[in-house]
N, C-alpha and C. Protein backbone atom coordinates (compact mmCIF):
# COMPACT_ATOMS: atom_id res chain seq x y z
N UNK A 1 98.52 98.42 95.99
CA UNK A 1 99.93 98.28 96.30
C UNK A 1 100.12 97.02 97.13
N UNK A 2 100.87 96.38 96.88
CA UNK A 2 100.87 94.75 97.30
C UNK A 2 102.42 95.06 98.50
N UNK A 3 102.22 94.09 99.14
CA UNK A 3 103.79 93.57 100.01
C UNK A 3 104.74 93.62 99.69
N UNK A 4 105.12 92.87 98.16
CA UNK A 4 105.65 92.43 97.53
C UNK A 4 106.21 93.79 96.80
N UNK A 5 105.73 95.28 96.75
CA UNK A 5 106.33 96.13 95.97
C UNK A 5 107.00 96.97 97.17
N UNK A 6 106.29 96.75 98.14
CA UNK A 6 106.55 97.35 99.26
C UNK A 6 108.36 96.78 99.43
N UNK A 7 108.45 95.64 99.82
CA UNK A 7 109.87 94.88 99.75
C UNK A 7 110.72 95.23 98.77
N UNK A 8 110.17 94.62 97.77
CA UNK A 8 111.36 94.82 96.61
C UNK A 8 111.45 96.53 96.87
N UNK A 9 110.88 97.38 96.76
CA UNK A 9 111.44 98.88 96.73
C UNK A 9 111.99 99.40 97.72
N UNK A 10 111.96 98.19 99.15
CA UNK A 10 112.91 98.79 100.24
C UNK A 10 113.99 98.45 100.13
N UNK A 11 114.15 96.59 99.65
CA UNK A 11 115.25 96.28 99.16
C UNK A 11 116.64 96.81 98.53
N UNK A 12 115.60 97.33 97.01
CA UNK A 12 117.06 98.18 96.17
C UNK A 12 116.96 99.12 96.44
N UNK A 13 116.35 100.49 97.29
CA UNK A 13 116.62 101.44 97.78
C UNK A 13 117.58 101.48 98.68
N UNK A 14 117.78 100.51 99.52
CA UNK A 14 118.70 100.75 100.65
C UNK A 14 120.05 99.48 99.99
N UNK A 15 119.39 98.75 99.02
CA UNK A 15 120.67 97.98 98.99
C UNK A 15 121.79 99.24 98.05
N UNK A 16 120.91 99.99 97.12
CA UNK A 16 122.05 100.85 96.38
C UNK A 16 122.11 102.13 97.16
N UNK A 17 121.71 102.70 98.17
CA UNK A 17 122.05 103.84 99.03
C UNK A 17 123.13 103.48 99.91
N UNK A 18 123.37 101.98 99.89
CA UNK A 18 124.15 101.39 101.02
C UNK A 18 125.78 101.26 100.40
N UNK A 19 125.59 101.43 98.73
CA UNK A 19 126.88 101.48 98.24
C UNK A 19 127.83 102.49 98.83
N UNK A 20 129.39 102.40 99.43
CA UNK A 20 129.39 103.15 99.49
C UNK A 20 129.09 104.10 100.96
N UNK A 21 128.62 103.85 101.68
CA UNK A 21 127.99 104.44 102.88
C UNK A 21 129.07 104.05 103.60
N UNK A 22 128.82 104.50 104.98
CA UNK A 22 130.04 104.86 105.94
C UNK A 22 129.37 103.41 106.48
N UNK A 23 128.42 103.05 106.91
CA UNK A 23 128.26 101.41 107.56
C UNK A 23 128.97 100.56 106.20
N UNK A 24 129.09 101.00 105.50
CA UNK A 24 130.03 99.61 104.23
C UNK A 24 131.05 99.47 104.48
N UNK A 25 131.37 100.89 104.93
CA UNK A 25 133.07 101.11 104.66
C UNK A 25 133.29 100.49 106.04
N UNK A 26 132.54 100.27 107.27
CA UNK A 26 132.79 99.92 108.24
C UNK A 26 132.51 98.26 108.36
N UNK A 27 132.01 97.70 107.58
CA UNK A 27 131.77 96.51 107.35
C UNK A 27 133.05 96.30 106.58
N UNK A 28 133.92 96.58 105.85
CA UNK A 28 135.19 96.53 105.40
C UNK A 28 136.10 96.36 106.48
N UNK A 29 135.79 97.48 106.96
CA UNK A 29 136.91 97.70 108.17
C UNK A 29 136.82 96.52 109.42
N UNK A 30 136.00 96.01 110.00
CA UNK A 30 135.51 95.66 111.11
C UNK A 30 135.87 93.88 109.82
N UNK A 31 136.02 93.73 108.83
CA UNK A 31 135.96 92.13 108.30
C UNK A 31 137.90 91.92 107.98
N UNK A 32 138.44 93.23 107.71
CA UNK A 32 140.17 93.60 108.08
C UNK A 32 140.58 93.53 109.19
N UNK A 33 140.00 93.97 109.97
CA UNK A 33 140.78 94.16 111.79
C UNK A 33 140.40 92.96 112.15
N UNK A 34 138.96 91.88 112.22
CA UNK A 34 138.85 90.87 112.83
C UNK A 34 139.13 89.80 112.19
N UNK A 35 138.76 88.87 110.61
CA UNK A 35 139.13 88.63 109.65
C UNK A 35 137.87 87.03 110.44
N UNK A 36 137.23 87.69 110.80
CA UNK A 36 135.92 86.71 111.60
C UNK A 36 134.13 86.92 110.20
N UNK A 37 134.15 86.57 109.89
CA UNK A 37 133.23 87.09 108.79
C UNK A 37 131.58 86.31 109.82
N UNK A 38 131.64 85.50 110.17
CA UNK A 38 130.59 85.07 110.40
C UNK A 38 130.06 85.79 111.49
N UNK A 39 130.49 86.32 112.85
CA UNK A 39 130.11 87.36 113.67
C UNK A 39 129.96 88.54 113.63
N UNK A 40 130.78 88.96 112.67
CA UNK A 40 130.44 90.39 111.93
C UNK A 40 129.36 90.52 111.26
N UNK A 41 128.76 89.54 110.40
CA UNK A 41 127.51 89.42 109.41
C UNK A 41 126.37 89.18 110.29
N UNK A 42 126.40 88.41 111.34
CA UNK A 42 125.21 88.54 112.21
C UNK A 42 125.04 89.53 113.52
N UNK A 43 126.26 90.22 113.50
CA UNK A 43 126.21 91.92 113.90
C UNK A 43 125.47 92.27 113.20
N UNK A 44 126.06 92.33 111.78
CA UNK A 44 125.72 93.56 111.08
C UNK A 44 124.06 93.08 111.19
N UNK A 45 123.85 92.03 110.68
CA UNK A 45 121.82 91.54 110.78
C UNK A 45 121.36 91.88 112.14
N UNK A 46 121.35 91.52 113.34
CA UNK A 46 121.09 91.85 114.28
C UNK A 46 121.11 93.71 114.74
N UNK A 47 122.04 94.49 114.36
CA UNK A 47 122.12 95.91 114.45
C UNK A 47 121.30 96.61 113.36
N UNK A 48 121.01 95.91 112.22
CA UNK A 48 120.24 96.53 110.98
C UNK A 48 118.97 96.42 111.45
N UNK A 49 118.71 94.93 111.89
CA UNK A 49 116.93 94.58 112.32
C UNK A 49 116.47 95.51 113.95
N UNK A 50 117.77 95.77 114.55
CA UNK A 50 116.92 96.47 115.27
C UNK A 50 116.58 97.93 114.73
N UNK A 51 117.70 98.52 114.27
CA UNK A 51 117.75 100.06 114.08
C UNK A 51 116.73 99.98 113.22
N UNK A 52 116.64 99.31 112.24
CA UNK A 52 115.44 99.37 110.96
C UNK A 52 114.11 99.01 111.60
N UNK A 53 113.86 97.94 112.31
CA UNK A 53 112.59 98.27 112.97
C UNK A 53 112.01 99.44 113.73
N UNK A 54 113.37 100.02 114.66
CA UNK A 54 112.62 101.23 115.16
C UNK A 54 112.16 102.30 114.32
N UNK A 55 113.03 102.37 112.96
CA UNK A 55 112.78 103.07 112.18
C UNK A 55 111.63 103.15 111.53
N UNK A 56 111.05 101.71 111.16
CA UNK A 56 109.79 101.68 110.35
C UNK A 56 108.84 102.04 111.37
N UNK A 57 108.65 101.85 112.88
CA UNK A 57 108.15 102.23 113.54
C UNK A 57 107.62 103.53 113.78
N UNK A 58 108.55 104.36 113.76
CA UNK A 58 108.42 105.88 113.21
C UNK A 58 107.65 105.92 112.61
N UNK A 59 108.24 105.35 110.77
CA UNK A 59 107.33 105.94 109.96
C UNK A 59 106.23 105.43 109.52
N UNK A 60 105.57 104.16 110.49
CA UNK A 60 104.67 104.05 111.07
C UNK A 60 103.48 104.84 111.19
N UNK A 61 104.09 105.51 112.57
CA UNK A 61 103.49 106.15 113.33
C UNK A 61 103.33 107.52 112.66
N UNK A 62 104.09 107.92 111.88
CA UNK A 62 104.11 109.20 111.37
C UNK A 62 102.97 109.05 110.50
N UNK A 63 103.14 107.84 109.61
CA UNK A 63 101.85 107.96 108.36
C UNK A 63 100.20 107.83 109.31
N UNK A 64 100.19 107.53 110.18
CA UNK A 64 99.23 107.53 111.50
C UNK A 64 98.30 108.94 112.05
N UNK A 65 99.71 109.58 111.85
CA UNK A 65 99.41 110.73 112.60
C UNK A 65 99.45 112.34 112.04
N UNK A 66 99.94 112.11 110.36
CA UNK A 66 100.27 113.22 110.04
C UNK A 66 99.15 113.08 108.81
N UNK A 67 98.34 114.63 108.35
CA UNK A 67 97.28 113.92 107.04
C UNK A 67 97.85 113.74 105.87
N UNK A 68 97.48 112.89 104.99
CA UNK A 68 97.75 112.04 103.59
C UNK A 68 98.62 113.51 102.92
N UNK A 69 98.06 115.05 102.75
CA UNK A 69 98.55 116.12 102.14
C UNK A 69 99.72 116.18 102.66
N UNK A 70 99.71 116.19 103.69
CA UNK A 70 101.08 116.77 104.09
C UNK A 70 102.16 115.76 104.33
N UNK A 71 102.11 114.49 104.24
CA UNK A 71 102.76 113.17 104.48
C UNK A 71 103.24 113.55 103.37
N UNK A 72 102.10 113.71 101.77
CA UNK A 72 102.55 113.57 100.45
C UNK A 72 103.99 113.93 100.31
N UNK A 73 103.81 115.33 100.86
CA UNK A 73 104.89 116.72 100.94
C UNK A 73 106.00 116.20 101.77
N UNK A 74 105.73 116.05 102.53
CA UNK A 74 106.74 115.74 103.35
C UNK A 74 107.65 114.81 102.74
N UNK A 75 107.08 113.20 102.68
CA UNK A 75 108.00 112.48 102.10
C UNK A 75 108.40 112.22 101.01
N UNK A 76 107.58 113.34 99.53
CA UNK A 76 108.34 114.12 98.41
C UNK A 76 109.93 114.62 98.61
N UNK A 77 109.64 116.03 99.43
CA UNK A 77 110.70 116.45 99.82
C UNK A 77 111.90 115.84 100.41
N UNK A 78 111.56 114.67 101.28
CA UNK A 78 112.42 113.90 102.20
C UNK A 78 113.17 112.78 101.09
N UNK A 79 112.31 112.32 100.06
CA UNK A 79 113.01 111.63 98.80
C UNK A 79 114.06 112.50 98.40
N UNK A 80 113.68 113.58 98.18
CA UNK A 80 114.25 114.32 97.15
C UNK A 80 115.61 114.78 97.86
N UNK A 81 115.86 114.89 99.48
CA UNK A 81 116.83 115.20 100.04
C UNK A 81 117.62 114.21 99.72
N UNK A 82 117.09 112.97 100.20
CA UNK A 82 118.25 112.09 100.27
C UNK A 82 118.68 111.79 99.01
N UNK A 83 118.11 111.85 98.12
CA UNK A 83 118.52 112.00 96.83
C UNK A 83 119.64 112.31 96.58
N UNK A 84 119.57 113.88 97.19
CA UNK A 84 120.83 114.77 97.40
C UNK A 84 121.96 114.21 98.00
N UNK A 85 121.74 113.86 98.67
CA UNK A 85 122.07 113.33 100.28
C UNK A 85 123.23 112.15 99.64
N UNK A 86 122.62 111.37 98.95
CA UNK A 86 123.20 109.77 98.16
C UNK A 86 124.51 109.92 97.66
N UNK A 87 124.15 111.56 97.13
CA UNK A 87 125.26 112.05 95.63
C UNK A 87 126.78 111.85 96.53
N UNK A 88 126.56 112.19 97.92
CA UNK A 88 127.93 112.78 98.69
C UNK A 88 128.17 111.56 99.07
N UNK A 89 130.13 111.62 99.15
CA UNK A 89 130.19 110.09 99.68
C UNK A 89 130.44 110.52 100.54
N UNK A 90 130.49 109.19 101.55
CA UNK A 90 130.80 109.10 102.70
C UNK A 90 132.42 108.46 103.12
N UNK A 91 132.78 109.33 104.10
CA UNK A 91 133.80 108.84 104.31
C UNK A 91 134.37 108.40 105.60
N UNK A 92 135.02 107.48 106.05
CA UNK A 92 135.58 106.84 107.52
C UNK A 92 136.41 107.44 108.58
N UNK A 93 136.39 108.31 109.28
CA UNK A 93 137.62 108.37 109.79
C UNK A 93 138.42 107.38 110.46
N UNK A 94 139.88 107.74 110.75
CA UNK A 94 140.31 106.31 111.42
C UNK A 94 139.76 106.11 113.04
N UNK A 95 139.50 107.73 113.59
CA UNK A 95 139.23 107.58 115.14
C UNK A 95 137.50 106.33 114.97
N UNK A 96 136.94 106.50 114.32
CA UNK A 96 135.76 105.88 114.11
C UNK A 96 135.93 104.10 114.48
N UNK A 97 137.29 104.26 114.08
CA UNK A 97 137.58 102.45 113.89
C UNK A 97 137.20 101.80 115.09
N UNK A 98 136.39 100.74 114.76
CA UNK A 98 136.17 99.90 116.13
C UNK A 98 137.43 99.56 116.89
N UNK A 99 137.73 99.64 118.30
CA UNK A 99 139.02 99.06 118.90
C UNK A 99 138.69 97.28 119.78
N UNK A 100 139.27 96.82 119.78
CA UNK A 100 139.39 95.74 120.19
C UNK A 100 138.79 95.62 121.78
N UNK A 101 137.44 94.77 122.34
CA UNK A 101 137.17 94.92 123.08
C UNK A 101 136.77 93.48 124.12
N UNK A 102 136.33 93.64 124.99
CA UNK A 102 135.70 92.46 126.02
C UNK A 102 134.28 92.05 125.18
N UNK A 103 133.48 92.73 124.39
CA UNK A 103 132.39 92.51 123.66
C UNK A 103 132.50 91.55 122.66
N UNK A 104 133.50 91.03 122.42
CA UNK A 104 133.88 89.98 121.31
C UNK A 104 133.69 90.78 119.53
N UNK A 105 134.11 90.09 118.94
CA UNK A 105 133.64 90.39 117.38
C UNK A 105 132.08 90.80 117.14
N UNK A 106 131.27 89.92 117.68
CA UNK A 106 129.69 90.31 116.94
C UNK A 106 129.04 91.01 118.19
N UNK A 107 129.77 91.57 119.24
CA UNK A 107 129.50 92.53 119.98
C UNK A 107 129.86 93.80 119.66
N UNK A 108 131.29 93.98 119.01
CA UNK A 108 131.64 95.43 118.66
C UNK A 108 130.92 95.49 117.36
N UNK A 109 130.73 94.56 116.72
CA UNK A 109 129.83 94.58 115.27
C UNK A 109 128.27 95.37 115.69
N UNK A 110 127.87 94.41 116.64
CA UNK A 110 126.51 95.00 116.88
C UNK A 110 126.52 96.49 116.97
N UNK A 111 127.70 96.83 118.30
CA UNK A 111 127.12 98.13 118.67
C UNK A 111 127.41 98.84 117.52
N UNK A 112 129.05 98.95 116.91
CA UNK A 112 129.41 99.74 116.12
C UNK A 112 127.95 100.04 114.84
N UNK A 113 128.20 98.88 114.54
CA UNK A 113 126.51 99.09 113.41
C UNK A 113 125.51 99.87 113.81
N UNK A 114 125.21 99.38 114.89
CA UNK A 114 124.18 100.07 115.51
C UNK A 114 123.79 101.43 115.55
N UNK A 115 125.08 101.78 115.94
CA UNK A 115 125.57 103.72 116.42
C UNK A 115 125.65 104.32 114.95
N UNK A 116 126.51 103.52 113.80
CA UNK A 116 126.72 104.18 112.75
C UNK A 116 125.65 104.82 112.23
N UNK A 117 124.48 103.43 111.91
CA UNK A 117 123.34 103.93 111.33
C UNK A 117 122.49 105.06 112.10
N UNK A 118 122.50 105.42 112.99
CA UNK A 118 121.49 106.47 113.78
C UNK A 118 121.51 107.16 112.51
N UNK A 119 120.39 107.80 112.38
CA UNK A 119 120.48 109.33 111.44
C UNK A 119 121.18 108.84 110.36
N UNK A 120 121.62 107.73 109.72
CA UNK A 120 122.07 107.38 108.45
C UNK A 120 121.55 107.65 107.86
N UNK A 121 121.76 107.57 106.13
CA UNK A 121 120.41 108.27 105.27
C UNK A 121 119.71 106.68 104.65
N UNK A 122 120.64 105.47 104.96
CA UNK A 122 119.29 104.48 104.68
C UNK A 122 119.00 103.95 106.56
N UNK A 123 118.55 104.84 107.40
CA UNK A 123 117.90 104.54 108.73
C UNK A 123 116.89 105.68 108.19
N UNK A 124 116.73 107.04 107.61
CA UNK A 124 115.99 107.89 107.44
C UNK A 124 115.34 107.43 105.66
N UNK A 125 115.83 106.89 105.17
CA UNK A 125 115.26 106.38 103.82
C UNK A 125 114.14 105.30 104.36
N UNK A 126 114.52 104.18 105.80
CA UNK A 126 113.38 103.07 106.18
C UNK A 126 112.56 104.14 106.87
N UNK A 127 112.67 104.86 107.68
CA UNK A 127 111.34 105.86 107.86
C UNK A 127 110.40 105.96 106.99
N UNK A 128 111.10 106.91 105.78
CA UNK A 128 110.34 107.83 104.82
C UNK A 128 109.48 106.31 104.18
N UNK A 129 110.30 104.95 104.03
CA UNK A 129 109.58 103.94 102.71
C UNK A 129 108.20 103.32 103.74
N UNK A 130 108.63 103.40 104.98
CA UNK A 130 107.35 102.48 106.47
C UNK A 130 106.33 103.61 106.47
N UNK A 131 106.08 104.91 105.92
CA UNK A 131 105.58 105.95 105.93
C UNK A 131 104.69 105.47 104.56
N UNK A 132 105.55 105.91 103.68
CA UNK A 132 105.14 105.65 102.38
C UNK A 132 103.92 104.29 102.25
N UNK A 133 104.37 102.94 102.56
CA UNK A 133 103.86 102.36 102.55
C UNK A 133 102.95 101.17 103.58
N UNK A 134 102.99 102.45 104.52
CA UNK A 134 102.14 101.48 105.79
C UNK A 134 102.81 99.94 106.26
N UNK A 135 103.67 99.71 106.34
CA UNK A 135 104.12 97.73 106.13
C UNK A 135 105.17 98.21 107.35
N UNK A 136 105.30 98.19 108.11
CA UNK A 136 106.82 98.11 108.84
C UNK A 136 107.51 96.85 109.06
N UNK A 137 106.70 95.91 109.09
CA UNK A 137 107.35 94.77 109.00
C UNK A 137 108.01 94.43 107.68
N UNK A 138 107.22 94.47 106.95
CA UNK A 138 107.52 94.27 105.24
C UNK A 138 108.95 95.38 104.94
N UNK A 139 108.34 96.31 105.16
CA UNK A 139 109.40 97.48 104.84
C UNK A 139 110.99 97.06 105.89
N UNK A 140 110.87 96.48 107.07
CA UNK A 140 111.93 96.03 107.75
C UNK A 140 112.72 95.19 107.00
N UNK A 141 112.13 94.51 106.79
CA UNK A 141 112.87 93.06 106.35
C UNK A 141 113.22 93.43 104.53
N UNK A 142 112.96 94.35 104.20
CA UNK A 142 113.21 94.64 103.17
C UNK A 142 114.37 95.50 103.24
N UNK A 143 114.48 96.45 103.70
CA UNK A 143 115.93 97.21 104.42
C UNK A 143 117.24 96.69 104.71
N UNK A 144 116.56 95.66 105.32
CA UNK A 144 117.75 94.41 106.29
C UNK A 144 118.23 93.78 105.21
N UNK A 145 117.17 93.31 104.48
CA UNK A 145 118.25 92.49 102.99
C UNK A 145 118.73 93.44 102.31
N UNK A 146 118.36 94.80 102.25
CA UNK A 146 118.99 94.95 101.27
C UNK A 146 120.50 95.71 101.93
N UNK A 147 120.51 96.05 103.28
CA UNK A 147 121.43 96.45 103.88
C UNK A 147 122.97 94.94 104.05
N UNK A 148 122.31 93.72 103.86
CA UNK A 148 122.74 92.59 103.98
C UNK A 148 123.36 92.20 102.31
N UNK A 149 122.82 92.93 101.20
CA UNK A 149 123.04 92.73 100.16
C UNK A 149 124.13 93.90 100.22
N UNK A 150 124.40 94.40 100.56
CA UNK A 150 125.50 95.82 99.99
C UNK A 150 126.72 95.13 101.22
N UNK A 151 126.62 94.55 102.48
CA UNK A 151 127.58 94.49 103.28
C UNK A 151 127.91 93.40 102.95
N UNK A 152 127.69 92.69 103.19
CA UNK A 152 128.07 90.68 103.01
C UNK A 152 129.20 90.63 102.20
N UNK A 153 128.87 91.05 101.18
CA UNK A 153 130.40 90.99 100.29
C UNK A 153 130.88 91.61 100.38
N UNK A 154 131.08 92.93 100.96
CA UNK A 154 132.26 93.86 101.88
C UNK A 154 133.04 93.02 102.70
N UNK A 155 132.30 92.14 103.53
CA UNK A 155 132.81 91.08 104.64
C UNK A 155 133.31 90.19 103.77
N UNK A 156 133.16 89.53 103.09
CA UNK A 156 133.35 88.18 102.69
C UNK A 156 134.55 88.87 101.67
N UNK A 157 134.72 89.49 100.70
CA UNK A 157 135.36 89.71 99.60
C UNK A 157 136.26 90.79 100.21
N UNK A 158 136.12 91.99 101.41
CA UNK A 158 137.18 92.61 101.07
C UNK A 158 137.18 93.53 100.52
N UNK A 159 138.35 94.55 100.13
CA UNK A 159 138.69 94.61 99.02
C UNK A 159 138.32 94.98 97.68
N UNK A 160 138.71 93.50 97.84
CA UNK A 160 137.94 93.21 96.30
C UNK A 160 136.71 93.44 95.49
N UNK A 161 135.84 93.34 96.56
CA UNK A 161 134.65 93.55 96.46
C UNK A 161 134.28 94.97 95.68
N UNK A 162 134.94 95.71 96.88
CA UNK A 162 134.78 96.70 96.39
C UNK A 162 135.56 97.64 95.70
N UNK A 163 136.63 97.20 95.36
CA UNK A 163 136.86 97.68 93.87
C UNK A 163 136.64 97.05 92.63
N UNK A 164 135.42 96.49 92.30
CA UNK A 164 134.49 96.05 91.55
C UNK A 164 133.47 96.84 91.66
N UNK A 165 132.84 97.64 92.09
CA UNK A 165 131.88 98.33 91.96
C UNK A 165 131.79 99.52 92.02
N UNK A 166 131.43 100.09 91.00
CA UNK A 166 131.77 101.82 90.89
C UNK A 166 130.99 102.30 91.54
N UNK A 167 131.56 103.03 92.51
CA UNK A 167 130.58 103.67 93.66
C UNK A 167 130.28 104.79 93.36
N UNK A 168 130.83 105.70 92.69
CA UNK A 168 130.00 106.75 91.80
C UNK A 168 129.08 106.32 91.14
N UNK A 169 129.20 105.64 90.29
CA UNK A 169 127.84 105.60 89.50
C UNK A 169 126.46 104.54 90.35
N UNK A 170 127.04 103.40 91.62
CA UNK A 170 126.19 103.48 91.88
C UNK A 170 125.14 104.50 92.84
N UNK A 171 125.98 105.31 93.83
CA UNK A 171 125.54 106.55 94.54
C UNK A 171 125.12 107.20 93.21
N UNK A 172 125.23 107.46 91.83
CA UNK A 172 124.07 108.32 90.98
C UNK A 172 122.64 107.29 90.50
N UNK A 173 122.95 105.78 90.76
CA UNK A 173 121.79 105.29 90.35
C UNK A 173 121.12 105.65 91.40
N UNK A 174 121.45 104.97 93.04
CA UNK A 174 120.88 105.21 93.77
C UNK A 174 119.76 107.01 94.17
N UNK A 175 120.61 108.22 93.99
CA UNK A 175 120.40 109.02 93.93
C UNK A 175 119.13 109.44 92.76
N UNK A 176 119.28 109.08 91.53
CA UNK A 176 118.16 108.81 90.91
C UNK A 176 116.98 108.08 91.11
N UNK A 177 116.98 107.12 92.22
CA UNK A 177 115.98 106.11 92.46
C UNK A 177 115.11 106.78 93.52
N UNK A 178 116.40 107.24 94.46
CA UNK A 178 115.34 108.11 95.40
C UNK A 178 114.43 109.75 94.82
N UNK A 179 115.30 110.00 94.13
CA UNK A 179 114.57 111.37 93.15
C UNK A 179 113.33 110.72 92.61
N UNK A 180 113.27 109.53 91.60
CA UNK A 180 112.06 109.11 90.45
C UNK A 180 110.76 109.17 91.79
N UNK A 181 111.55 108.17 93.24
CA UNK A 181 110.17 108.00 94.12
C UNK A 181 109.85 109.29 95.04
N UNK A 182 110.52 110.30 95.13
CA UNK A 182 109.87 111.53 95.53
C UNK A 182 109.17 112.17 94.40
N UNK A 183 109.46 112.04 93.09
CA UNK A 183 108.57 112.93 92.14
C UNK A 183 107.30 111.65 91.89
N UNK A 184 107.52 110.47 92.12
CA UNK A 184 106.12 109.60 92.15
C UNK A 184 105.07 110.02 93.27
N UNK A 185 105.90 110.24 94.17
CA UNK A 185 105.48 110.72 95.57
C UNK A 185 104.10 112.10 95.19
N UNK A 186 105.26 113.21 94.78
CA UNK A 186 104.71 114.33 94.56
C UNK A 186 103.53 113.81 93.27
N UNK A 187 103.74 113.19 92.60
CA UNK A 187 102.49 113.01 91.53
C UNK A 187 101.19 112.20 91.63
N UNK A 188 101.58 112.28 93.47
CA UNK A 188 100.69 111.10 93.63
C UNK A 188 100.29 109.82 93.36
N UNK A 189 101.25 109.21 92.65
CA UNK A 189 101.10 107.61 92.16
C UNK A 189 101.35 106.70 93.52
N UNK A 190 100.72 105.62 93.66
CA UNK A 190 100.93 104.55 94.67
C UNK A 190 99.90 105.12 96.02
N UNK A 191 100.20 104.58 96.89
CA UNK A 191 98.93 105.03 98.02
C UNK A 191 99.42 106.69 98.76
């Protein structure tokens, strides 16, 4: 298993789990209320690279500490949730909305990002993939783009953006992608 599969599969895992997700819809929101695209986008990078590093860190430490059998199981099952998990959309409330603060634009960006993702299902998808494949660095920076690939044009486009992209069907690709790698999981293919 190379670096290179390690990335690309953190990439479009989290770039198509990210369709759609309540950090998108807030990357919408937060590029409407401020209409600042460039401090919002290095929020959003700066709040992804940290939360996603601590995350791979975890699952790190988890593939460390837990044996190969029960990791198997574990992050079978944990595919297979979020799987589930993908199908449901997510939705914004308005109290959620960032309010206007002393933190500037890529300060309320940071934190807001920050907080959203806790317990997100692509902050618990970079666990389960830094688990899966031992790399946390690799697996980081693979997250981050692909979390950077689903927001950027939320920011930049708007809108528009996203009513161009069917978010049902991509929440069922996505949802399928995480299912195929929990039943790879369970069949034991890859390390």
């Amino acid at each position: 298993m190379s670096s290179w599969e390690a990335f690309a599969v953190s990439t479009g895992v989290v770039a198509l789990g990210e369709i759609g997700d309540k950090t998108q819809l807030l990357a919408l929101l937060l590029a409407a209320r401020f209409r600042r695209p460039g401090p919002i986008i290095l929020g959003i990078l700066v709040a992804t690279l940290a939360n996603h590093a601590g995350a791979s860190a975890l699952g790190a430490w988890v593939q460390s500490v837990v044996s190969a059998e029960r990791l198997r199981w574990a992050l079978a099952l944990s595919f297979l949730a979020v799987a589930a998990w993908t199908l449901v959309a997510d939705k914004m409330d308005d109290d959620a909305a960032p309010a206007p603060s002393s933190l500037g634009v890529f300060g309320v960006t940071l934190v807001a990002f920050f907080l959203a993702e806790m317990g997100d299902k692509t902050q618990i998808a970079t666990v389960m993939l830094a688990a899966r494949y031992a790399s946390p660095v690799v697996v980081t920076a693979g997250t981050t783009l692909g979390m950077l690939l689903a927001d950027v044009p939320a920011v930049l486009l708007g809108e528009r953006a996203l009513r161009l992209v069917p978010f049902a069907w991509m929440r069922r690709i996505a949802a399928l992608v995480f299912a195929l790698l929990g039943v790879l999981v369970l069949a034991g293919v890859g390390p």
